[in-house]
Protein backbone atom coordinates (compact mmCIF):
# COMPACT_ATOMS: atom_id res chain seq x y z
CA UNK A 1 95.96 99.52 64.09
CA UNK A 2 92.31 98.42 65.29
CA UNK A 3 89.59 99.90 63.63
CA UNK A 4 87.05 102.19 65.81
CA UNK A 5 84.53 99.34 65.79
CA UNK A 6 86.98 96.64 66.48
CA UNK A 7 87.63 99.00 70.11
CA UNK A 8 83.99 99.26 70.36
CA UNK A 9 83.52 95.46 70.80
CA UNK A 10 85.89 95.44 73.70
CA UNK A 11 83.94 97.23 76.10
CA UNK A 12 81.33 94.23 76.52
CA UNK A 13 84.53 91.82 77.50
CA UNK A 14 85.85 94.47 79.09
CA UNK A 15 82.21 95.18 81.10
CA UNK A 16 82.36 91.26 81.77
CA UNK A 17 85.41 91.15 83.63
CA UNK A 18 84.80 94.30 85.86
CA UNK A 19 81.46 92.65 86.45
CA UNK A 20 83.08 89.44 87.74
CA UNK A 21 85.58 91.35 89.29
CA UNK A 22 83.39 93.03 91.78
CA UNK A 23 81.03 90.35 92.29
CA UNK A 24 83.85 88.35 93.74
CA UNK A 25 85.09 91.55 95.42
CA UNK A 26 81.35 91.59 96.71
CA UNK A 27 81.06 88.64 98.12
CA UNK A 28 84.44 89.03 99.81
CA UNK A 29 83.08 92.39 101.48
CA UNK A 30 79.85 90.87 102.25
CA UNK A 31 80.55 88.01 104.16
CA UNK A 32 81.92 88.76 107.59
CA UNK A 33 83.36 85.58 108.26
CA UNK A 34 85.54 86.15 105.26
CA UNK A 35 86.28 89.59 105.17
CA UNK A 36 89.77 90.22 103.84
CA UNK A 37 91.23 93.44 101.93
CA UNK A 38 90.92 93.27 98.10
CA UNK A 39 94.60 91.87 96.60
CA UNK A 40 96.96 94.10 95.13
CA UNK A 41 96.22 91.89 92.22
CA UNK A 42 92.31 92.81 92.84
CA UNK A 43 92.99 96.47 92.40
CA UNK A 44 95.75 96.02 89.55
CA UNK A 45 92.75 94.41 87.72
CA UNK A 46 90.36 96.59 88.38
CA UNK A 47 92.82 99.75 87.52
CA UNK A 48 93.04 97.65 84.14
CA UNK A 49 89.87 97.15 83.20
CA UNK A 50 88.90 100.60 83.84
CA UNK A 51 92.10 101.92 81.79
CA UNK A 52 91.15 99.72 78.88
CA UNK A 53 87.16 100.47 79.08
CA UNK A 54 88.14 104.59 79.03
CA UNK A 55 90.17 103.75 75.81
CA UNK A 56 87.52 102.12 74.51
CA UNK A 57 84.82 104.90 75.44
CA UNK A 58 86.71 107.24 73.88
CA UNK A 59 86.86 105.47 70.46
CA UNK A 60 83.24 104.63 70.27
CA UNK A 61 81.13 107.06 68.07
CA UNK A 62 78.80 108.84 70.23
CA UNK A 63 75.91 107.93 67.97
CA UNK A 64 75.55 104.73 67.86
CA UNK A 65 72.77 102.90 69.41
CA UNK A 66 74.90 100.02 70.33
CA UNK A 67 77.89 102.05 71.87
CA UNK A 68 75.22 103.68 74.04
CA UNK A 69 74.13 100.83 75.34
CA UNK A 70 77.42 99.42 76.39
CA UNK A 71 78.58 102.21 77.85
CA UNK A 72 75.24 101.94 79.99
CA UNK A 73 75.87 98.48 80.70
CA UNK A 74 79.16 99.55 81.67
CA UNK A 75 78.08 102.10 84.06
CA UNK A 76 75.89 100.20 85.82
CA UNK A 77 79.36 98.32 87.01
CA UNK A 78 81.16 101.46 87.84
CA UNK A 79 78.41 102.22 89.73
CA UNK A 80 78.32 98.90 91.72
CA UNK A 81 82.22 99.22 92.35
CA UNK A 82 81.57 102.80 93.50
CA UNK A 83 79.22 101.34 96.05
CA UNK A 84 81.65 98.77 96.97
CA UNK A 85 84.42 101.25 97.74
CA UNK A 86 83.35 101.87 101.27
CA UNK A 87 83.69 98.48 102.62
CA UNK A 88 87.00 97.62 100.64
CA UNK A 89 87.93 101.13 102.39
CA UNK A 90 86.92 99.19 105.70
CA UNK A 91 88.58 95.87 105.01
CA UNK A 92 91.57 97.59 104.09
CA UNK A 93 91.59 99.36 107.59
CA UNK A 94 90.84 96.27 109.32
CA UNK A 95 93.62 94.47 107.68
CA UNK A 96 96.33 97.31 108.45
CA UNK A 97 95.31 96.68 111.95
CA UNK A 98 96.05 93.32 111.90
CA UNK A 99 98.89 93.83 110.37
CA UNK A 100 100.35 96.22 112.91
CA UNK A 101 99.20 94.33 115.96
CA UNK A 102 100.73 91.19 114.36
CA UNK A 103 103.76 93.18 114.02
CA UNK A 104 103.96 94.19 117.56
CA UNK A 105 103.65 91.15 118.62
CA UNK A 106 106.32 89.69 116.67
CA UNK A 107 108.27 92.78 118.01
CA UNK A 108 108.09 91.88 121.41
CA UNK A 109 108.25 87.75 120.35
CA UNK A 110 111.70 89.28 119.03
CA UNK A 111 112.64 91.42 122.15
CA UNK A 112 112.17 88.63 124.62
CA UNK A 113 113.88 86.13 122.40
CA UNK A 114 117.04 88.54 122.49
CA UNK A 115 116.86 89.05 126.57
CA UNK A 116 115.96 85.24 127.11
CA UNK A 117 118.98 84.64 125.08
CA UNK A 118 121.26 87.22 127.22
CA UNK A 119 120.55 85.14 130.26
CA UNK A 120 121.39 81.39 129.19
C-alpha cells in the first residue's frame, strides 16, 4: 500500500495532465474553424484525472506547505476547465445538430433509394 506522501506526489502529474488536457480542449473550443465536441476519450480522461487528483487530496495532510500548494496549483486547472465547460457545452450542441441533420439526410438518401428501386 502507498504511503500518504507517495499519494501526495501524484497530484503534480496528476495537475500536469489535466493541464494539458484542457489546453488542448482549449484550443479545440477556441478556434472556430476547428470546433469539434470534446471525445468521449476527452471526457473519460478528464473524469480520470479528476477521480485520481480527489484520491490524492484526500490523502494529503492538510498541513503541509507543499500539499497546499499543489492543491492550489491544482485548482487553478479546475478552475480553467470550469471556464471551459460552456463552450464544450456549445460544441457538443453543435455537433448533435450535425449529427441529426446528417441523419436525416441519410434518411431520406435511404427513402428515395427504396422508391427509386420500386420503379426499375
Amino acid at each position: 500500500m502507498p504511503t500518504l506522501h507517495a499519494h501526495a506526489s501524484l497530484l503534480p502529474e496528476i495537475t500536469g495532465h489535466l493541464r494539458a488536457l484542457i489546453d488542448r480542449i482549449a484550443v479545440q473550443s477556441y478556434d472556430a474553424n476547428r470546433m469539434r465536441p470534446v471525445t468521449p476519450e476527452d471526457v473519460a480522461d478528464l473524469l480520470t484525472c479528476l477521480m485520481r487528483a480527489g484520491e490524492s487530496l484526500r490523502s494529503q495532510p492538510s498541513d503541509d506547505p507543499d500539499a497546499r500548494q499543489e492543491a492550489a496549483e491544482y485548482r487553478m486547472e479546475v478552475q480553467r476547465l470550469h471556464g471551459l465547460l460552456p463552450s464544450i457545452h456549445s460544441a457538443l450542441l453543435a455537433e448533435r445538430s450535425r449529427l441529426e441533420h446528417e441523419r436525416e439526410r441519410l434518411r431520406a438518401a435511404a427513402e428515395w433509394a427504396c422508391s427509386s428501386r420500386d420503379t426499375l
